[in-house]
PDB file of N, CA and C in Angstrom:
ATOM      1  N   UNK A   1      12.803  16.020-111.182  1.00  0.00           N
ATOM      2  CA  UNK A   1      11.659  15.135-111.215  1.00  0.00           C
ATOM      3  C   UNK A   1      11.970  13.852-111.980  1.00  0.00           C
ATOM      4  N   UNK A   2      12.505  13.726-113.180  1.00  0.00           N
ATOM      5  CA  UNK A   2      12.966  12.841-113.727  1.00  0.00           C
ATOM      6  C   UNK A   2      13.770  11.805-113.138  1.00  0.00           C
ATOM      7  N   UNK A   3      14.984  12.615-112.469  1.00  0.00           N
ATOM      8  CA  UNK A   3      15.860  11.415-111.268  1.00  0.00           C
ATOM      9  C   UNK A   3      14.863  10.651-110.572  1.00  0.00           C
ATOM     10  N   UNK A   4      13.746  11.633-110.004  1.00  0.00           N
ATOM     11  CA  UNK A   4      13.150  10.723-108.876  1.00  0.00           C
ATOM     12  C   UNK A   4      12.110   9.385-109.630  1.00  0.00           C
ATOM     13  N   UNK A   5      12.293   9.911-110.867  1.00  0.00           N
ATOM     14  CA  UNK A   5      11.203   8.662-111.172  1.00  0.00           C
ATOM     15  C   UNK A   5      12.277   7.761-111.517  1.00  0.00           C
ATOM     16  N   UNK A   6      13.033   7.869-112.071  1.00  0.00           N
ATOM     17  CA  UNK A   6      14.298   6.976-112.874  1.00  0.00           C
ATOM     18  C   UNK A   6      14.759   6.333-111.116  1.00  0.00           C
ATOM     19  N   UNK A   7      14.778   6.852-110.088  1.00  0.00           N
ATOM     20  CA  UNK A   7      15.118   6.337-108.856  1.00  0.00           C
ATOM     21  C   UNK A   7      13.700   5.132-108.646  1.00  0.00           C
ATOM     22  N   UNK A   8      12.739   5.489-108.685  1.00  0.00           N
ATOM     23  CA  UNK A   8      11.734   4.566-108.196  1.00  0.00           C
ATOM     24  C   UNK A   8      11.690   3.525-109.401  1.00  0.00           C
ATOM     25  N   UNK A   9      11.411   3.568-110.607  1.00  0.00           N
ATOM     26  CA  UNK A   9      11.528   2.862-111.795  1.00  0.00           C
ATOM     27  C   UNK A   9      12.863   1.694-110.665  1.00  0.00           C
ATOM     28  N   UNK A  10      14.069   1.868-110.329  1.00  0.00           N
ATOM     29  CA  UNK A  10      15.375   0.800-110.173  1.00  0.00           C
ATOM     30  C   UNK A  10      14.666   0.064-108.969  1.00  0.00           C
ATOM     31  N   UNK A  11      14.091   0.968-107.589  1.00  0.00           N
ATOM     32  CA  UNK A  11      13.577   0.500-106.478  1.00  0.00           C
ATOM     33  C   UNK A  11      12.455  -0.508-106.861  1.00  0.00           C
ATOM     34  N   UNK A  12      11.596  -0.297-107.928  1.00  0.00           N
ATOM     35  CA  UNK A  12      10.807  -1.147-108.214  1.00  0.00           C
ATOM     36  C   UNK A  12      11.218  -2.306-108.982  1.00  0.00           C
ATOM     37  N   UNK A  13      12.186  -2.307-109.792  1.00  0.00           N
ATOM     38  CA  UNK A  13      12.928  -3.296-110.506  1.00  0.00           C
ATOM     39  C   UNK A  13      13.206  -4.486-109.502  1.00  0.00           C
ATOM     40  N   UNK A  14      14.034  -3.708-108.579  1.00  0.00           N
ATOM     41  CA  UNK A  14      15.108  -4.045-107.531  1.00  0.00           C
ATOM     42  C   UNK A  14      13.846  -5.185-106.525  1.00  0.00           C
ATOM     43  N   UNK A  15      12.791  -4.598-106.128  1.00  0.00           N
ATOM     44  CA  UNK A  15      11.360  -5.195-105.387  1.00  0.00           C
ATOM     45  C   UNK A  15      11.425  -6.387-106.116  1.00  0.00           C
ATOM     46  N   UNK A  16      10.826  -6.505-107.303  1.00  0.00           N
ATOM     47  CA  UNK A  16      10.383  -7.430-107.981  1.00  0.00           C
ATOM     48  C   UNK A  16      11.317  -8.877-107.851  1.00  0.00           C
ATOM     49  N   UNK A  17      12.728  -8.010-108.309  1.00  0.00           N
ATOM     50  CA  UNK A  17      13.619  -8.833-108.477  1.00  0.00           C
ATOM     51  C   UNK A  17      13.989 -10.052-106.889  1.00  0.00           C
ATOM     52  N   UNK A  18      13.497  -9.370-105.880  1.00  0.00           N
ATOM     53  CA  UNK A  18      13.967 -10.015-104.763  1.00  0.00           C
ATOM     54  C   UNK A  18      12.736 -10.866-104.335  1.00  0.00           C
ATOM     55  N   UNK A  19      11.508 -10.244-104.902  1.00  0.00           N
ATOM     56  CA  UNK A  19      10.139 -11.289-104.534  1.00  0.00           C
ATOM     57  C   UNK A  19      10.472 -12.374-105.512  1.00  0.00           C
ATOM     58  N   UNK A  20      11.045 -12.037-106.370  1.00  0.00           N
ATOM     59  CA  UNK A  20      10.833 -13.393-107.468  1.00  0.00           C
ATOM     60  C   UNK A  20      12.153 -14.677-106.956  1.00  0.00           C
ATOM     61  N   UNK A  21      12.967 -13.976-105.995  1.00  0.00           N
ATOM     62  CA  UNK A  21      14.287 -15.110-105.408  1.00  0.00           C
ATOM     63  C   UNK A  21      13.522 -15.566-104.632  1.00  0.00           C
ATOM     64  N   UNK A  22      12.760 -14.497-103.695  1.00  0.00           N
ATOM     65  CA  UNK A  22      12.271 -15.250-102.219  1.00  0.00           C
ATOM     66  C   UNK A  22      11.265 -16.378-102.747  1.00  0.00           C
ATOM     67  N   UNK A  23      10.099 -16.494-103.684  1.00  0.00           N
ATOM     68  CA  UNK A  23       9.345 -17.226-104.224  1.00  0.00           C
ATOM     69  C   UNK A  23      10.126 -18.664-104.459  1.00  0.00           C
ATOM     70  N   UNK A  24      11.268 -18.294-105.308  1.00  0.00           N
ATOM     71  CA  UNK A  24      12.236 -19.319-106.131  1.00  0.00           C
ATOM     72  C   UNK A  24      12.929 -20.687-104.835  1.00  0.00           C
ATOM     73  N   UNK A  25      13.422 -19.498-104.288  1.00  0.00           N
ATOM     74  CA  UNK A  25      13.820 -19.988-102.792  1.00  0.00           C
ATOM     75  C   UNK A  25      12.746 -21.067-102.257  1.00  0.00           C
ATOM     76  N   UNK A  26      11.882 -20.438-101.904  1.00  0.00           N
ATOM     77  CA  UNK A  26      10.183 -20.986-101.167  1.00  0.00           C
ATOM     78  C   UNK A  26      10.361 -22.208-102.144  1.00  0.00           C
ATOM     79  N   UNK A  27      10.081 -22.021-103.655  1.00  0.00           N
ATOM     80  CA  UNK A  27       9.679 -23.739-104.190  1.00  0.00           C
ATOM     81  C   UNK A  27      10.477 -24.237-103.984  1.00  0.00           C
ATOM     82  N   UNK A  28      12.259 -23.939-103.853  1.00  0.00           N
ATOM     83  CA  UNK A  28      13.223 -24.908-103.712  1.00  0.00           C
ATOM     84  C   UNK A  28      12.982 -25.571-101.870  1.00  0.00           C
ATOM     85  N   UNK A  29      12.662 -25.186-101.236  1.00  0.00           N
ATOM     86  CA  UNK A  29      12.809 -25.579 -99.786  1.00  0.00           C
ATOM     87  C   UNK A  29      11.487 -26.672 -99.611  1.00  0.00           C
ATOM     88  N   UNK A  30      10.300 -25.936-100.249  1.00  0.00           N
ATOM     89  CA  UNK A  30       9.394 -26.655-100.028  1.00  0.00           C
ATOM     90  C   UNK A  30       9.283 -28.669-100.746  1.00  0.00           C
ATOM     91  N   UNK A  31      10.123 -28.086-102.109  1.00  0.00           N
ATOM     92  CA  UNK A  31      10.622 -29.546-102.537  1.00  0.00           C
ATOM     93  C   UNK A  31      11.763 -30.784-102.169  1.00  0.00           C
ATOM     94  N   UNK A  32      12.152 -30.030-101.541  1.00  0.00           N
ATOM     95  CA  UNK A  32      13.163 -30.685-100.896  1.00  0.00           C
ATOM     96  C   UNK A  32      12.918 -31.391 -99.672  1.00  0.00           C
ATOM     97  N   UNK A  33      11.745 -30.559 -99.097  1.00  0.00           N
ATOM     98  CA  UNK A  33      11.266 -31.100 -97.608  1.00  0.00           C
ATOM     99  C   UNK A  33      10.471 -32.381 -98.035  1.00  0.00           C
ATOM    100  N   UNK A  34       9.771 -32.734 -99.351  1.00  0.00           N
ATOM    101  CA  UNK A  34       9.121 -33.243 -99.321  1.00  0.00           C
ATOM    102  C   UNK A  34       9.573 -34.717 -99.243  1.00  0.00           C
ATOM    103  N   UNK A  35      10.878 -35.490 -99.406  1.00  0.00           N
ATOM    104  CA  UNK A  35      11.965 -36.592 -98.688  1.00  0.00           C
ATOM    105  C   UNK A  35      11.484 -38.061-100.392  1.00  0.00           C
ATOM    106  N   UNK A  36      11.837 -38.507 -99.683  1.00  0.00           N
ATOM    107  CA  UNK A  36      12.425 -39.969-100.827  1.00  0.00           C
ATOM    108  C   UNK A  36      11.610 -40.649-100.107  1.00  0.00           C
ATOM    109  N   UNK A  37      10.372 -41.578-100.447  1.00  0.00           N
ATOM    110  CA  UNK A  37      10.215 -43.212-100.289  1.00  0.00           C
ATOM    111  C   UNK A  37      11.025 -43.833-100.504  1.00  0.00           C
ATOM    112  N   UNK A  38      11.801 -44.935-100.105  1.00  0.00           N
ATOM    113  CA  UNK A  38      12.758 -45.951-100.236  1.00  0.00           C
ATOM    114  C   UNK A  38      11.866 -47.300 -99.462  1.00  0.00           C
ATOM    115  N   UNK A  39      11.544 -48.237-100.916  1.00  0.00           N
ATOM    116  CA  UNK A  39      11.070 -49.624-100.626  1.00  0.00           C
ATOM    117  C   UNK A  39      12.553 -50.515 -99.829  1.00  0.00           C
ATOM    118  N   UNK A  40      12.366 -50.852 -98.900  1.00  0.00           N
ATOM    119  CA  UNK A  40      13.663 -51.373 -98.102  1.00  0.00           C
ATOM    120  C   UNK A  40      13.820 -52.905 -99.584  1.00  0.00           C
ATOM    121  N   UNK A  41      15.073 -53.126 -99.531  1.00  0.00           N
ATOM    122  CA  UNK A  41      15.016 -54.126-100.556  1.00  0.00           C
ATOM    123  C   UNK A  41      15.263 -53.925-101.783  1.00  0.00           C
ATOM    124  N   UNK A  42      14.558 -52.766-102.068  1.00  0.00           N
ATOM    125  CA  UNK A  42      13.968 -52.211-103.831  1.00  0.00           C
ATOM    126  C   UNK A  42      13.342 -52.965-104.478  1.00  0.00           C
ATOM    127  N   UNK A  43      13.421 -53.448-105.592  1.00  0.00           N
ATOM    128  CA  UNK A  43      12.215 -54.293-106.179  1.00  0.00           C
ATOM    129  C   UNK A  43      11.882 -55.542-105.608  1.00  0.00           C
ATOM    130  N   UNK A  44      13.095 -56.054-105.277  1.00  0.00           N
ATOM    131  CA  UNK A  44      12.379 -57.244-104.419  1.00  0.00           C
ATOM    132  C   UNK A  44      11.862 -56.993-103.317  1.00  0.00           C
ATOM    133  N   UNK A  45      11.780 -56.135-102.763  1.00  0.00           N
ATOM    134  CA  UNK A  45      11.202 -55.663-101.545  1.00  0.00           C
ATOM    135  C   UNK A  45      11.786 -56.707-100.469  1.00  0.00           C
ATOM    136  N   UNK A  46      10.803 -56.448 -99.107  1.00  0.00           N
ATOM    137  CA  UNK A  46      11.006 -56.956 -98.009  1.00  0.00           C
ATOM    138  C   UNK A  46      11.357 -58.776 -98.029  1.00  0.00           C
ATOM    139  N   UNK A  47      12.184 -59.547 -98.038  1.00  0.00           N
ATOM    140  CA  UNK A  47      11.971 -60.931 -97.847  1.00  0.00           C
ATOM    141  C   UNK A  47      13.121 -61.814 -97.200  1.00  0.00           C
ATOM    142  N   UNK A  48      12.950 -62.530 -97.060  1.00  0.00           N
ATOM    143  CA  UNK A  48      14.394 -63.240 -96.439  1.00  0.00           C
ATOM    144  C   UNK A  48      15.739 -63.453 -97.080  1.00  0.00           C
ATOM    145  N   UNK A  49      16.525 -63.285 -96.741  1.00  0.00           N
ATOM    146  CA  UNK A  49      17.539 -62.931 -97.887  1.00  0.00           C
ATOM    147  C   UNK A  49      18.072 -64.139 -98.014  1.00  0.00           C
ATOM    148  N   UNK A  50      18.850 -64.662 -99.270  1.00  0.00           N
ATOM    149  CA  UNK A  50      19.557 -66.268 -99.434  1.00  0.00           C
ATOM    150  C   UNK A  50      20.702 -66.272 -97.889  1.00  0.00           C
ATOM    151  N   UNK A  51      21.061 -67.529 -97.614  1.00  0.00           N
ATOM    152  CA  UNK A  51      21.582 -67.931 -96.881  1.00  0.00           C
ATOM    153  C   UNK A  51      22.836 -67.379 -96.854  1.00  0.00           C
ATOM    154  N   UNK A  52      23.752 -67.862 -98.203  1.00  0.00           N
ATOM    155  CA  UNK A  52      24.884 -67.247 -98.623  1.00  0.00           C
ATOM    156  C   UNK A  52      24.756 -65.654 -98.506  1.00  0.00           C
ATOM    157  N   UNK A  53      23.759 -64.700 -98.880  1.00  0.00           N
ATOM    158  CA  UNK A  53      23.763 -63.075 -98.302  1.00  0.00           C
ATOM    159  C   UNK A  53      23.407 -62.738 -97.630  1.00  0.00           C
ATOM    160  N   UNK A  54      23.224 -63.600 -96.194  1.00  0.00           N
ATOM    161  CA  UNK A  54      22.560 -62.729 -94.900  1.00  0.00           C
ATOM    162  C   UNK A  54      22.983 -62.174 -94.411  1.00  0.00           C
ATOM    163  N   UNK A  55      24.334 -62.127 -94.409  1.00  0.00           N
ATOM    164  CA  UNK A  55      24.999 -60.595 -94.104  1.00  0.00           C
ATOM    165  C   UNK A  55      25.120 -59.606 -94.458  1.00  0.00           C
ATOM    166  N   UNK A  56      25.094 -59.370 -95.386  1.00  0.00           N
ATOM    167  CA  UNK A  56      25.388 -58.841 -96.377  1.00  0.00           C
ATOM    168  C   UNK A  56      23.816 -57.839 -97.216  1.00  0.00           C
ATOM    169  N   UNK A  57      23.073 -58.811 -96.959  1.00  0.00           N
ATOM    170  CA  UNK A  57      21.900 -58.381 -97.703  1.00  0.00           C
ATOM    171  C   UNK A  57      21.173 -57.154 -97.621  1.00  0.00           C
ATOM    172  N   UNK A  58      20.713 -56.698 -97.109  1.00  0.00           N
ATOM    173  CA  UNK A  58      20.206 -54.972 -96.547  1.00  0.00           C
ATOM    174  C   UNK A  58      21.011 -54.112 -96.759  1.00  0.00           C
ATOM    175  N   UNK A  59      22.489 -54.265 -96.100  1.00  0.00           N
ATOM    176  CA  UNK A  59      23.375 -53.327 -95.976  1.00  0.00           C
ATOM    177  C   UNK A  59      23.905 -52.956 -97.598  1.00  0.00           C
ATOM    178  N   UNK A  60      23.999 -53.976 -97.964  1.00  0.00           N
ATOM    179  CA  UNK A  60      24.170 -54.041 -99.686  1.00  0.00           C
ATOM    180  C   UNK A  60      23.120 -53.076-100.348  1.00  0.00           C
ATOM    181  N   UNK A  61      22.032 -53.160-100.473  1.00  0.00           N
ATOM    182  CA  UNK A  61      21.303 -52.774-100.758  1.00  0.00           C
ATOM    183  C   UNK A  61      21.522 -50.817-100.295  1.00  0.00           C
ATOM    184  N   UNK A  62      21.465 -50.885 -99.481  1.00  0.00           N
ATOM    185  CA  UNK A  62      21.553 -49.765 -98.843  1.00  0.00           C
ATOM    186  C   UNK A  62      22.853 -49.093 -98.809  1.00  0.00           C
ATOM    187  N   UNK A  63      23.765 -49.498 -99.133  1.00  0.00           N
ATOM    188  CA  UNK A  63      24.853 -49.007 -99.202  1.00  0.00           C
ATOM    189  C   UNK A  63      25.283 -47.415-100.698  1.00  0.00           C
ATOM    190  N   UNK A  64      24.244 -47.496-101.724  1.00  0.00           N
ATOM    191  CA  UNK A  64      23.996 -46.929-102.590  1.00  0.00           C
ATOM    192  C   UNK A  64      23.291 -45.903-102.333  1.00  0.00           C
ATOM    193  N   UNK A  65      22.942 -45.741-101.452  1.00  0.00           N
ATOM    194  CA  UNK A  65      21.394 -44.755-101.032  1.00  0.00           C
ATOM    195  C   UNK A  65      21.920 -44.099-100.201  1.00  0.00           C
ATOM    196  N   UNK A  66      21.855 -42.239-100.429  1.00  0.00           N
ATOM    197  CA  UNK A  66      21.907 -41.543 -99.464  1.00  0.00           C
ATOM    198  C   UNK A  66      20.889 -41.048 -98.776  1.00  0.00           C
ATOM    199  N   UNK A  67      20.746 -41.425 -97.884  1.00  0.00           N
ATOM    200  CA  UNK A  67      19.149 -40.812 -96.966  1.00  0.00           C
ATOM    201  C   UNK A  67      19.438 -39.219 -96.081  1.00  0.00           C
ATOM    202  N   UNK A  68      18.522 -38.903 -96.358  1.00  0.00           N
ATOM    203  CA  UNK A  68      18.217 -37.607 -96.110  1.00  0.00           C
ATOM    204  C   UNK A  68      16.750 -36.983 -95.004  1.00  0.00           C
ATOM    205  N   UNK A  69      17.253 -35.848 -94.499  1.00  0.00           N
ATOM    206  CA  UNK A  69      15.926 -35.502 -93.435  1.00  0.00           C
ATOM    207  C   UNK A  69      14.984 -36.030 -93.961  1.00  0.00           C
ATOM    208  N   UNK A  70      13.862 -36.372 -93.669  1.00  0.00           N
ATOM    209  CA  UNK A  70      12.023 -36.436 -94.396  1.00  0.00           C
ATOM    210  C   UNK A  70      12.485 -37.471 -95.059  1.00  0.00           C
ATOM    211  N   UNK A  71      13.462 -37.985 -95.703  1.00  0.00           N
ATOM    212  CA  UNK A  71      13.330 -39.942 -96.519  1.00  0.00           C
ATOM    213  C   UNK A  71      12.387 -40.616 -95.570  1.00  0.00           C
ATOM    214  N   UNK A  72      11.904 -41.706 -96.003  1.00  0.00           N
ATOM    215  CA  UNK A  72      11.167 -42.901 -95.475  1.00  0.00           C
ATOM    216  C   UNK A  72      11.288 -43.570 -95.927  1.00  0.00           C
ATOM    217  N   UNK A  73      11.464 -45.210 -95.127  1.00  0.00           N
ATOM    218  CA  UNK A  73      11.700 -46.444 -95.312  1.00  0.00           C
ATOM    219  C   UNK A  73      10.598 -47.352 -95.252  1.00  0.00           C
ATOM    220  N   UNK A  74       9.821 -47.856 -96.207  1.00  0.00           N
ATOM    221  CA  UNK A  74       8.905 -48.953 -96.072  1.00  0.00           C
ATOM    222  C   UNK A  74       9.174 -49.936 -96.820  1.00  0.00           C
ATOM    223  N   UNK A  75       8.200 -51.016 -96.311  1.00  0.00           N
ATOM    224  CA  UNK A  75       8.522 -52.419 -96.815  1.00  0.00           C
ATOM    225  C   UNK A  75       7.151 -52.846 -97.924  1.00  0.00           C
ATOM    226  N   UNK A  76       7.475 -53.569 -98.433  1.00  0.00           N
ATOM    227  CA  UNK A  76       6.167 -54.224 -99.382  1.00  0.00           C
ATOM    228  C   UNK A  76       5.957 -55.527 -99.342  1.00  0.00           C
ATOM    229  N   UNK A  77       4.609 -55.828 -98.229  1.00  0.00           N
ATOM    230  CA  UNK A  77       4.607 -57.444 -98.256  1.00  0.00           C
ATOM    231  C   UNK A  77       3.647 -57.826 -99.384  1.00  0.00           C
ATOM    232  N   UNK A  78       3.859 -59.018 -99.197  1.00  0.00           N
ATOM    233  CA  UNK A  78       2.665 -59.833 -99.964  1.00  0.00           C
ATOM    234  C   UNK A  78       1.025 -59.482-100.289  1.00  0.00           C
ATOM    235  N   UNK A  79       0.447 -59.411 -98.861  1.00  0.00           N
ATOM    236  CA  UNK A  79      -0.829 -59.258 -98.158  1.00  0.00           C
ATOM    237  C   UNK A  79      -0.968 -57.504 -98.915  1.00  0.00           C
ATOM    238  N   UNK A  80       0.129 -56.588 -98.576  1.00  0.00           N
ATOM    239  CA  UNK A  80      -0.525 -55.158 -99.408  1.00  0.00           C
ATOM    240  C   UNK A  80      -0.681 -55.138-101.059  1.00  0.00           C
ATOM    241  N   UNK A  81       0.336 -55.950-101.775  1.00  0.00           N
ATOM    242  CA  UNK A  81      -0.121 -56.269-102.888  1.00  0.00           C
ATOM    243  C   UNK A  81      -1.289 -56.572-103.541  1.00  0.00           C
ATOM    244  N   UNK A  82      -1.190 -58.282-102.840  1.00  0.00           N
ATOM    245  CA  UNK A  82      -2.851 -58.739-103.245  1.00  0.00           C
ATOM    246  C   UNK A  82      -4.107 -57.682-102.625  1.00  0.00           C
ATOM    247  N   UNK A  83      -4.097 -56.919-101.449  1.00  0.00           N
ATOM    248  CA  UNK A  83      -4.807 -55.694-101.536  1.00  0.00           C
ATOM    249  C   UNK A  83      -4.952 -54.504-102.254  1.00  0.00           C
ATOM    250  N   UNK A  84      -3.481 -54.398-102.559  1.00  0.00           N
ATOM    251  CA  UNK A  84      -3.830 -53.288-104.054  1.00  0.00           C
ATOM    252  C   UNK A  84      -4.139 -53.916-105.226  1.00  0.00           C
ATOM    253  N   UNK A  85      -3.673 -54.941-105.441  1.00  0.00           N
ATOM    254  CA  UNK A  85      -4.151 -55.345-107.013  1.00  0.00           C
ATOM    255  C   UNK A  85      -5.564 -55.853-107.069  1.00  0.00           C
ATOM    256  N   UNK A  86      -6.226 -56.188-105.685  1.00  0.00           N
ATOM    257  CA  UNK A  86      -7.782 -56.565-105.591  1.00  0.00           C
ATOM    258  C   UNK A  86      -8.509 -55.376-106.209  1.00  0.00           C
TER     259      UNK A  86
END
């Protein structure tokens, strides 16, 4: 009688132990899905780039950044500013 409880006592250990990976697992997947905003630009955001870096300009920028499934790329004009700061 003793084995069999000392057997269920490990099976139940053993339960716990694998709900608490699958959980662990679950928050890691679910955070990961959730992706990167990337302001195209970065702080300067969206604008015409100097003459001398128009080649250059975006790709530069972007060249630092690894994008990933679920990332998104938006821009920040003028017009949404003065709407958020209204």
């Amino acid at each position: 009688m003793a084995a069999a409880a000392t057997t269920f006592r490990r099976l139940l250990a053993l339960a716990a132990v694998l709900v608490l990976a699958v959980c662990l697992l679950q928050a890691a997947v679910s955070a990961a899905a959730k992706g990167t905003r990337y302001t195209v630009g970065g702080a300067d955001g969206w604008r015409v780039p100097p003459p001398e870096d128009k080649e250059r300009f975006y790709a530069d920028w972007a060249a630092n950044i690894t994008f990933y499934v679920d990332d998104s790329v938006g821009t920040v004009t003028a017009a949404a500013v003065s709407h958020a700061s209204s």
